[in-house]
PDB file of N, CA and C in Angstrom:
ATOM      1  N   UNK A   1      21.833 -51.952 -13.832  1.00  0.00           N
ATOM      2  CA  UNK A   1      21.706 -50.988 -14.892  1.00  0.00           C
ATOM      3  C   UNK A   1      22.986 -50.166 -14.956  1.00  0.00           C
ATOM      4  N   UNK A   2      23.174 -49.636 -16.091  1.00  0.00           N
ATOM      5  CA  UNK A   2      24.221 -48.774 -16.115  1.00  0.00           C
ATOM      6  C   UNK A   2      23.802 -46.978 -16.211  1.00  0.00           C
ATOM      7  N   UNK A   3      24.828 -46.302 -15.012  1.00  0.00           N
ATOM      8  CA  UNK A   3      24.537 -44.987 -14.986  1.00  0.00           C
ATOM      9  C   UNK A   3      26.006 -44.498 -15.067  1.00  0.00           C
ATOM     10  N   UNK A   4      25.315 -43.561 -16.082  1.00  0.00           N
ATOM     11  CA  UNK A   4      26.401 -42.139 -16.627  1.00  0.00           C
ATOM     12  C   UNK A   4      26.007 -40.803 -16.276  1.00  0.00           C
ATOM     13  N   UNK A   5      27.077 -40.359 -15.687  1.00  0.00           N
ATOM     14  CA  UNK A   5      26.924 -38.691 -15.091  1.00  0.00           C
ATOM     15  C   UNK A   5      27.884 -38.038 -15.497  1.00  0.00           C
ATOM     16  N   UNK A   6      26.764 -36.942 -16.488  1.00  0.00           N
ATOM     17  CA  UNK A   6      27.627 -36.123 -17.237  1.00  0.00           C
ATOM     18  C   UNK A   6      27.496 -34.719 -17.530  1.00  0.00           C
ATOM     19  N   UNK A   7      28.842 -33.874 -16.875  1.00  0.00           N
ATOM     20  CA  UNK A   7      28.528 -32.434 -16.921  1.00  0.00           C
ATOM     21  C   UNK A   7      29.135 -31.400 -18.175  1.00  0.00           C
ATOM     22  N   UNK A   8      29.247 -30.140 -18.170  1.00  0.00           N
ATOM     23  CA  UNK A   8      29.423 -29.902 -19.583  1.00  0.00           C
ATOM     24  C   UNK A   8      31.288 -29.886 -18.886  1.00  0.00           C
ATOM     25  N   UNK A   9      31.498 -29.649 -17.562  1.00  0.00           N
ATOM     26  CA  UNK A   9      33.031 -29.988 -18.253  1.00  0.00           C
ATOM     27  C   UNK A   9      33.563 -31.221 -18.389  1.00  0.00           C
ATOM     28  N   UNK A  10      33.518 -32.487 -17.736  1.00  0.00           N
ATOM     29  CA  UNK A  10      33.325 -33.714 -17.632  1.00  0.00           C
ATOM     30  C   UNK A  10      32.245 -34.881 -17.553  1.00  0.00           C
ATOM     31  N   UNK A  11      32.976 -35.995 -17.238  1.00  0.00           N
ATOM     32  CA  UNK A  11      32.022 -37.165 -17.164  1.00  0.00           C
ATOM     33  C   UNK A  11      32.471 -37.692 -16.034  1.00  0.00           C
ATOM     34  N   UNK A  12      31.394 -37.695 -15.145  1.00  0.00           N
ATOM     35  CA  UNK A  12      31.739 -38.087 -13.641  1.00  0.00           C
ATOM     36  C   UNK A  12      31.884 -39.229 -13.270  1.00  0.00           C
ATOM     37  N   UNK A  13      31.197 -39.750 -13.969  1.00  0.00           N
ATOM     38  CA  UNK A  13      30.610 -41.517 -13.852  1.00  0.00           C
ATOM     39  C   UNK A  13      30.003 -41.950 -14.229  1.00  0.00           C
ATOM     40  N   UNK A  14      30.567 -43.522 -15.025  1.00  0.00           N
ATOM     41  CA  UNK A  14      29.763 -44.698 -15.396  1.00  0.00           C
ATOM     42  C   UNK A  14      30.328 -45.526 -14.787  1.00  0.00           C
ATOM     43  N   UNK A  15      29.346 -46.707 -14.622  1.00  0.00           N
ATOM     44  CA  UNK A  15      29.300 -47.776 -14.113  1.00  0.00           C
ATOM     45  C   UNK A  15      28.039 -48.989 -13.883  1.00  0.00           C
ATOM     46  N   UNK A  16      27.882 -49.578 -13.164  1.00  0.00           N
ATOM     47  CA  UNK A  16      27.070 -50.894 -13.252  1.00  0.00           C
ATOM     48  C   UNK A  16      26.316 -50.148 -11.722  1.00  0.00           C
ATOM     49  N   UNK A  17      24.999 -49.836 -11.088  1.00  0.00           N
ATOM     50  CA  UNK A  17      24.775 -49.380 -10.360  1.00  0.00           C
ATOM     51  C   UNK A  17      23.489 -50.319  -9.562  1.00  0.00           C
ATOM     52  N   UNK A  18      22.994 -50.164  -8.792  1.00  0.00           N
ATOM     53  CA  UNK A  18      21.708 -51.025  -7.981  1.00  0.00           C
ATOM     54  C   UNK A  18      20.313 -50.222  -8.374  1.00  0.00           C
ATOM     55  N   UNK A  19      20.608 -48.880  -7.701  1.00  0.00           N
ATOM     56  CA  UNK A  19      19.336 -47.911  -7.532  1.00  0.00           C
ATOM     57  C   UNK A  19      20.019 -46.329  -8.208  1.00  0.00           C
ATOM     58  N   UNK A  20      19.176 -46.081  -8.306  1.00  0.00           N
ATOM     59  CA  UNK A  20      19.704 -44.314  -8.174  1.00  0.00           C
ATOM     60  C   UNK A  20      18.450 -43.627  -7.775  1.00  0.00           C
ATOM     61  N   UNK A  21      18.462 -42.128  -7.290  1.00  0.00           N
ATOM     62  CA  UNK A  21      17.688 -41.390  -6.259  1.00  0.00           C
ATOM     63  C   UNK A  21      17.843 -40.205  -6.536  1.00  0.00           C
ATOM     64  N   UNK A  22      17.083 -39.508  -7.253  1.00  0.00           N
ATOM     65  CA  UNK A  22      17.096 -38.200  -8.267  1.00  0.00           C
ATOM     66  C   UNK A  22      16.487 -37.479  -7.990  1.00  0.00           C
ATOM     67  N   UNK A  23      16.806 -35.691  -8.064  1.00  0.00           N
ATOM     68  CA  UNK A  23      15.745 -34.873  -7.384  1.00  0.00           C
ATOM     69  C   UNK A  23      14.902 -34.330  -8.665  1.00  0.00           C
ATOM     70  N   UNK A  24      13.720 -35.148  -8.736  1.00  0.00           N
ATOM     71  CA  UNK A  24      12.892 -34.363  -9.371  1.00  0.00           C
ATOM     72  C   UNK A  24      12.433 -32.985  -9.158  1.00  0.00           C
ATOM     73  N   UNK A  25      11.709 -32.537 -10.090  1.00  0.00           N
ATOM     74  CA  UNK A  25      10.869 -31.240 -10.358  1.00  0.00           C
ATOM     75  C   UNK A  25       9.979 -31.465  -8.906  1.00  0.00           C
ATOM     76  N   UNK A  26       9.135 -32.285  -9.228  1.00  0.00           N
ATOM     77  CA  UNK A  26       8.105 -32.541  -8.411  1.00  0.00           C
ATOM     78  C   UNK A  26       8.281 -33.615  -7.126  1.00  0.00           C
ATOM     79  N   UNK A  27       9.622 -33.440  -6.929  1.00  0.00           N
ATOM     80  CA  UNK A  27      10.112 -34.232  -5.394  1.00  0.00           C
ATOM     81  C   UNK A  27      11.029 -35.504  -5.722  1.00  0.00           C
ATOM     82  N   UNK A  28      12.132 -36.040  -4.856  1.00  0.00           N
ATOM     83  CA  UNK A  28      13.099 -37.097  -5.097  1.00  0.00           C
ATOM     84  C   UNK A  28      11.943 -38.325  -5.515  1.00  0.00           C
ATOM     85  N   UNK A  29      12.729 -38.960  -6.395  1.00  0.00           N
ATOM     86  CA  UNK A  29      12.247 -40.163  -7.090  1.00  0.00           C
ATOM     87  C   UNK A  29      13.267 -41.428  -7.520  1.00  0.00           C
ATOM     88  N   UNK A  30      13.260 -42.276  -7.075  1.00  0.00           N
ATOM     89  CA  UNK A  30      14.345 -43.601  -6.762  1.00  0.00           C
ATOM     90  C   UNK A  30      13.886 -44.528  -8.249  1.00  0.00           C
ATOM     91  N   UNK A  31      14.920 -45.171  -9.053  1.00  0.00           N
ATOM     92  CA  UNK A  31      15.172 -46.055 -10.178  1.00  0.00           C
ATOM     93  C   UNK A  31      15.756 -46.903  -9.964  1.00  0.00           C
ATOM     94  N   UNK A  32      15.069 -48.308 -10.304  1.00  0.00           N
ATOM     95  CA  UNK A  32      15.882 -49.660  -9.822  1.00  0.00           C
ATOM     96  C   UNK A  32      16.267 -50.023 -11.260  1.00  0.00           C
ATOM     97  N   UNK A  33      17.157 -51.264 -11.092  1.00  0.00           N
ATOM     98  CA  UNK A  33      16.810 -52.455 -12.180  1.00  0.00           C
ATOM     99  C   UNK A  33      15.600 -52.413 -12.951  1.00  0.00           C
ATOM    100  N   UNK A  34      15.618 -52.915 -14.033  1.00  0.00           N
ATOM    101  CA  UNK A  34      14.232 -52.890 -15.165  1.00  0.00           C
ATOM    102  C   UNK A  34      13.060 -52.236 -15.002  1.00  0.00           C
ATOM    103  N   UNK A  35      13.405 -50.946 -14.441  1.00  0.00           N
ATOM    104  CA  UNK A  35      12.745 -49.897 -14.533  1.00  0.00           C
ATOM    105  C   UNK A  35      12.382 -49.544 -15.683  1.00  0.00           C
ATOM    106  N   UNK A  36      10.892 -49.245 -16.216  1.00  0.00           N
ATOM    107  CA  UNK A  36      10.183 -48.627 -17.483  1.00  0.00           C
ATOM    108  C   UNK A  36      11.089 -47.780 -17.911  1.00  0.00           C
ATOM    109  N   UNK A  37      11.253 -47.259 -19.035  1.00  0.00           N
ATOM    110  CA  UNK A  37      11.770 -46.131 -19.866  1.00  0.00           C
ATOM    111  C   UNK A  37      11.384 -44.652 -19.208  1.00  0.00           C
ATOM    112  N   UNK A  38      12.412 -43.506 -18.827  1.00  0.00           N
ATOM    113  CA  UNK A  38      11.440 -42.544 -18.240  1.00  0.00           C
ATOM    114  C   UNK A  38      12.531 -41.105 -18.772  1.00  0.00           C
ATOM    115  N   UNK A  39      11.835 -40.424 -19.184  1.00  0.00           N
ATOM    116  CA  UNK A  39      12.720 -38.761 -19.390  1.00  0.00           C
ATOM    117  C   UNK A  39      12.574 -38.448 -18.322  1.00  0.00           C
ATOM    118  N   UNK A  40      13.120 -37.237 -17.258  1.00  0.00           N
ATOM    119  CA  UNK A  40      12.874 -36.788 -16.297  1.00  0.00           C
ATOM    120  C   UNK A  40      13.797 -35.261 -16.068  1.00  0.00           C
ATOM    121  N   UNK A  41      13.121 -33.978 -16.032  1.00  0.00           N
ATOM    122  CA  UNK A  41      13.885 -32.731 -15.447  1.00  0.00           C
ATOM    123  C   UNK A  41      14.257 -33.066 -14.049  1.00  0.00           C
ATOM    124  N   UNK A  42      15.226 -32.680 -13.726  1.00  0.00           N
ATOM    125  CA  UNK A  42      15.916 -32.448 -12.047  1.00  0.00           C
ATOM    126  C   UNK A  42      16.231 -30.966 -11.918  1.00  0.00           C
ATOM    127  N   UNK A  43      15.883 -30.913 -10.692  1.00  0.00           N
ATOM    128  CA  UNK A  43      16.615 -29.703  -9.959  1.00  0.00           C
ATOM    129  C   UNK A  43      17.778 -30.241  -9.290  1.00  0.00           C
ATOM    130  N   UNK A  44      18.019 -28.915  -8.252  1.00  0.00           N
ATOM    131  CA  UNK A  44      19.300 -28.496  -7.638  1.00  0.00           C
ATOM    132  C   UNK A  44      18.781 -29.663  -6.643  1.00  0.00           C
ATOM    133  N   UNK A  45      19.926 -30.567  -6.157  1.00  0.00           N
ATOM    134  CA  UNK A  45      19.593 -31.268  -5.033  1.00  0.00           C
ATOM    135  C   UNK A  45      20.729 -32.465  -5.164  1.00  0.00           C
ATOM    136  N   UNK A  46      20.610 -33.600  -4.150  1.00  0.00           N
ATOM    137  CA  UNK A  46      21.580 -34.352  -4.048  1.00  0.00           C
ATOM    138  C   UNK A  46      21.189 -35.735  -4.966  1.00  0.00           C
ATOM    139  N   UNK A  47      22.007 -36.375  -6.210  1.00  0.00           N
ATOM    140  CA  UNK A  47      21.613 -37.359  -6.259  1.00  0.00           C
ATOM    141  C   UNK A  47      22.769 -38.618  -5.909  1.00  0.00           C
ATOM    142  N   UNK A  48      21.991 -39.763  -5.618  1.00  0.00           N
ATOM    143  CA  UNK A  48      22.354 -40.757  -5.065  1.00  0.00           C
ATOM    144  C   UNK A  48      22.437 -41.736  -6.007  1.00  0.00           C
ATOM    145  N   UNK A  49      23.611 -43.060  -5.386  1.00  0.00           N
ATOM    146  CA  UNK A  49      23.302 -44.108  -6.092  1.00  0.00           C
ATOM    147  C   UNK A  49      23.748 -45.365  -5.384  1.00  0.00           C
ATOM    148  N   UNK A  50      23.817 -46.402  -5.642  1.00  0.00           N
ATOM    149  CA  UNK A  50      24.016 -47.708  -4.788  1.00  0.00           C
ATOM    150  C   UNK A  50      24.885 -48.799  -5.553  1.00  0.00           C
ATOM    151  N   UNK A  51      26.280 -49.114  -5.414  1.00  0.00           N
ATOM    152  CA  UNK A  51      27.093 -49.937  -6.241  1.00  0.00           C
ATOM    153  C   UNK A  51      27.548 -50.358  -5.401  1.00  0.00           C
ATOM    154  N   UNK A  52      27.859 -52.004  -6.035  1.00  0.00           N
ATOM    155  CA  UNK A  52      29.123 -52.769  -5.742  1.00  0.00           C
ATOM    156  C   UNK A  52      30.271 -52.734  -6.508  1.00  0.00           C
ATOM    157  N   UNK A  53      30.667 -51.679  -7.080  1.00  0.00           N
ATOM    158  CA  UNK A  53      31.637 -51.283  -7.984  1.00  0.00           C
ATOM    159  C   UNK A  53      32.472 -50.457  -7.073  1.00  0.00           C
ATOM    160  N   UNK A  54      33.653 -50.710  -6.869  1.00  0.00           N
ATOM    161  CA  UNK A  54      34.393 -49.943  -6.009  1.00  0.00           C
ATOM    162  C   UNK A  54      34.817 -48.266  -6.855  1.00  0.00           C
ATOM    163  N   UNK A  55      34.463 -47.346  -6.082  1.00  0.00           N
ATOM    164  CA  UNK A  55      34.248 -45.941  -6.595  1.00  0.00           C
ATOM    165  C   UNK A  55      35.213 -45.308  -5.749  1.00  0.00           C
ATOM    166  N   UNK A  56      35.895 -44.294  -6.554  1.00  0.00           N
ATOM    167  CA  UNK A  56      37.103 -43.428  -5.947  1.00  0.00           C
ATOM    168  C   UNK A  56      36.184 -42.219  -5.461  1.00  0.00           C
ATOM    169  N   UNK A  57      36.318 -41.794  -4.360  1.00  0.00           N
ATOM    170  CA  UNK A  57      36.123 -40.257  -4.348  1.00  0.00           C
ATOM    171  C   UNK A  57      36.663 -39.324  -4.695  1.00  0.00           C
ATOM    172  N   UNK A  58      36.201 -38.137  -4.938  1.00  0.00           N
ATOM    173  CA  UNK A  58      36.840 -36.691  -5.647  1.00  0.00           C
ATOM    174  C   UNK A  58      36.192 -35.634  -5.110  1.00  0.00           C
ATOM    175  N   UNK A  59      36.570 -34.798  -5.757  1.00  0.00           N
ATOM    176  CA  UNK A  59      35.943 -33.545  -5.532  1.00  0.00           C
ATOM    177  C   UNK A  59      34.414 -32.883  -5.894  1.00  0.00           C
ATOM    178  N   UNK A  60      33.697 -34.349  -6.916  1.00  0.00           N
ATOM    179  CA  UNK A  60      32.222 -34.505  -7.392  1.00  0.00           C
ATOM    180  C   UNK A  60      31.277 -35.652  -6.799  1.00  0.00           C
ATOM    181  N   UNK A  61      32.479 -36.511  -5.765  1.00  0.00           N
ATOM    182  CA  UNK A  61      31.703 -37.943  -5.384  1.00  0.00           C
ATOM    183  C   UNK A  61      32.198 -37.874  -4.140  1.00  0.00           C
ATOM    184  N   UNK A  62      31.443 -38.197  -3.131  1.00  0.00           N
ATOM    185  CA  UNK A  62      31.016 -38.616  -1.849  1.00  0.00           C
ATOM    186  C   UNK A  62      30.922 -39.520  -1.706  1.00  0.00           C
ATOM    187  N   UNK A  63      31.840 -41.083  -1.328  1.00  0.00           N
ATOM    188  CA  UNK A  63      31.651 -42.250  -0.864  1.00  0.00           C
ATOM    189  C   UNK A  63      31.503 -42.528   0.246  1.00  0.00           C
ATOM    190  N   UNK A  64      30.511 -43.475   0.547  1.00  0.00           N
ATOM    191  CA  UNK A  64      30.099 -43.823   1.846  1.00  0.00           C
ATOM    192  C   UNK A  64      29.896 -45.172   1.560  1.00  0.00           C
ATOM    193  N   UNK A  65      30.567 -46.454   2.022  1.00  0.00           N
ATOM    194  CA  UNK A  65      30.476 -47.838   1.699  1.00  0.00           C
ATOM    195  C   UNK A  65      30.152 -48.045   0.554  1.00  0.00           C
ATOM    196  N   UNK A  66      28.766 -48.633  -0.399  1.00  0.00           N
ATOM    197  CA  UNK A  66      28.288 -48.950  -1.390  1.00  0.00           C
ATOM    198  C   UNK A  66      27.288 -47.251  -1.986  1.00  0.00           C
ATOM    199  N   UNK A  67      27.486 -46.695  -1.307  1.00  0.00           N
ATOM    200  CA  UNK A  67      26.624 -45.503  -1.607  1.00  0.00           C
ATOM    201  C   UNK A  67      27.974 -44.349  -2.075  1.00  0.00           C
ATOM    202  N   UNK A  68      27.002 -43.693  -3.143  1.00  0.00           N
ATOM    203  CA  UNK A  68      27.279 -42.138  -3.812  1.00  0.00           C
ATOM    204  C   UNK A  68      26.795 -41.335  -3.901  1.00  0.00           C
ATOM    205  N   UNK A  69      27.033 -40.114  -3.510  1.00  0.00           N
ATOM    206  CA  UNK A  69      26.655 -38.940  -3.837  1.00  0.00           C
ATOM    207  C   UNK A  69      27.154 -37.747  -3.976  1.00  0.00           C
ATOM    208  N   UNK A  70      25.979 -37.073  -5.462  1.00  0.00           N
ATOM    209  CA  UNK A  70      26.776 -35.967  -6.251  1.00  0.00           C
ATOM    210  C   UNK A  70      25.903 -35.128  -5.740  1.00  0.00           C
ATOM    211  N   UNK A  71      26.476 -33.630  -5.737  1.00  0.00           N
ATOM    212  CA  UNK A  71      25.286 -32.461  -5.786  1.00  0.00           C
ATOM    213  C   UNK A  71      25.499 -31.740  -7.202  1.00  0.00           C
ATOM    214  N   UNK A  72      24.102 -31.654  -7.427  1.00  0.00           N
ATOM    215  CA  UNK A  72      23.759 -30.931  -8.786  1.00  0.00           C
ATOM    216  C   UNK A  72      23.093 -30.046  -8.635  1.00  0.00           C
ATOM    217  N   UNK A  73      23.213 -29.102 -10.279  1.00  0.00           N
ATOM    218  CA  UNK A  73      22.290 -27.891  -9.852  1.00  0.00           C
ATOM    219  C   UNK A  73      21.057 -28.389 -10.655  1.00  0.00           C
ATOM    220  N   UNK A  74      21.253 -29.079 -10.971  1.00  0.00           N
ATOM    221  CA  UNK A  74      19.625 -29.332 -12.152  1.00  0.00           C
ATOM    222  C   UNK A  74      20.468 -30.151 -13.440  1.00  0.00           C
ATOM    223  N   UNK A  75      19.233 -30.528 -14.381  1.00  0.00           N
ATOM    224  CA  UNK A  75      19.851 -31.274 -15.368  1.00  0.00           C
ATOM    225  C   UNK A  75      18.198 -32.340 -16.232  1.00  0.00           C
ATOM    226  N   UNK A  76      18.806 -33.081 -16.747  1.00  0.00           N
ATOM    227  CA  UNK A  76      17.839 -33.972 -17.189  1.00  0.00           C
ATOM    228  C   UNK A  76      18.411 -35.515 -16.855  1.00  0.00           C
ATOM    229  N   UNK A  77      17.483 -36.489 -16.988  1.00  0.00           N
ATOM    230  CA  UNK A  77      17.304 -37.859 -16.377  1.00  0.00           C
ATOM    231  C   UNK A  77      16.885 -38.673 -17.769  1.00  0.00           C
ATOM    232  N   UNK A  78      17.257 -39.788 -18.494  1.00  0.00           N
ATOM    233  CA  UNK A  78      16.617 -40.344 -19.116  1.00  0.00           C
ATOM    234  C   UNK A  78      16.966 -41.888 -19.112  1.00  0.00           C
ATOM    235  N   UNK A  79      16.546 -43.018 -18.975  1.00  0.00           N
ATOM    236  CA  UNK A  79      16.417 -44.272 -18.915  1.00  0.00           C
ATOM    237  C   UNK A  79      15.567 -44.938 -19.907  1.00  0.00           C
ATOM    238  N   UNK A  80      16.603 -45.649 -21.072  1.00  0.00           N
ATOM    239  CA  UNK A  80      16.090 -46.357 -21.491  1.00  0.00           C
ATOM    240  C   UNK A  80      17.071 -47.827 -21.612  1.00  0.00           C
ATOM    241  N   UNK A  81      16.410 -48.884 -21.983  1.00  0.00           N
ATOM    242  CA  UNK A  81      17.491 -50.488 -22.232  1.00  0.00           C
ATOM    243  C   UNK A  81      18.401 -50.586 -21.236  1.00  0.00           C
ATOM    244  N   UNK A  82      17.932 -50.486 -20.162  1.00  0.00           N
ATOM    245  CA  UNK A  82      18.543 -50.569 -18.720  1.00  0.00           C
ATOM    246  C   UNK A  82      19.824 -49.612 -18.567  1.00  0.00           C
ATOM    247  N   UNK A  83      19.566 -48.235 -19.584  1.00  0.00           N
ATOM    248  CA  UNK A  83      21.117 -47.462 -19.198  1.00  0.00           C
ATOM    249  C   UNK A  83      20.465 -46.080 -19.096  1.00  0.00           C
ATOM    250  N   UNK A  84      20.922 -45.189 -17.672  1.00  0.00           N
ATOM    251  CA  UNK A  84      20.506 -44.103 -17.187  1.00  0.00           C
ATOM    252  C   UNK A  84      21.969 -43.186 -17.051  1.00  0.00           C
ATOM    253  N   UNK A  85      21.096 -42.088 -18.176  1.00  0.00           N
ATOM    254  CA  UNK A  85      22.596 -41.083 -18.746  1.00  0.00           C
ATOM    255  C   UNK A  85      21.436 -39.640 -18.190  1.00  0.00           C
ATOM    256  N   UNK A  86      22.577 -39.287 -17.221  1.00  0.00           N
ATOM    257  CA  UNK A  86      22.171 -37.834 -16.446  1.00  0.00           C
ATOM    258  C   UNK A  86      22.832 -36.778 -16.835  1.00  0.00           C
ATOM    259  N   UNK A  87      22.403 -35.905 -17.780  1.00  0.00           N
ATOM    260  CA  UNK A  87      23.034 -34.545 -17.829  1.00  0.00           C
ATOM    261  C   UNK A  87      23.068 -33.840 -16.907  1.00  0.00           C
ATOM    262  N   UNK A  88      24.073 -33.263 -16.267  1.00  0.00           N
ATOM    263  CA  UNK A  88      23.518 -32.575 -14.903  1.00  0.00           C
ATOM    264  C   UNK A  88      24.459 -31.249 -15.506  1.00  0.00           C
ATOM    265  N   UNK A  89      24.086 -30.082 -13.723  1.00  0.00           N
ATOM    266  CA  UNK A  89      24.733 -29.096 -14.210  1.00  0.00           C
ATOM    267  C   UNK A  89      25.662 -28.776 -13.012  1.00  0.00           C
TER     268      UNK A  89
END
């Protein structure tokens, strides 16, 4: 699937991804491949993701082998036609 992370001063990342791992309202919640269609609020918390896309780190991304992670303060989640675009804050 493809995930886009996007804040109001930039765009952190797109790319071709495995999973991603989002902090819901109501507790972290993980999105694979052909995952149903889903809106979703997030809070403040860490989200994750899982690529074989080689990813630079910065000052918004945390690489660790095939794994990423951003910290956010909150935002919204929505997945539809296999592409997951995160407004975060």
């Amino acid at each position: 699937m493809i995930l886009e992370i996007i804040t109001p001063e930039a765009s952190l990342y797109k790319g071709e991804v495995n999973s991603v791992s989002l902090p819901g309202l109501d507790g972290v919640f993980q999105v694979l491949n052909n995952h149903a269609p889903i809106i979703s609020s997030l809070k403040k918390g860490e989200l994750c993701f899982e690529t074989n896309q080689p990813v630079e780190a910065n000052e918004h991304l945390v690489v660790s082998g095939n794994s990423v992670r951003v910290q956010i303060k909150g935002g919204v989640a929505e997945l539809n036609n296999q592409k997951l675009i995160i407004l975060a804050e």
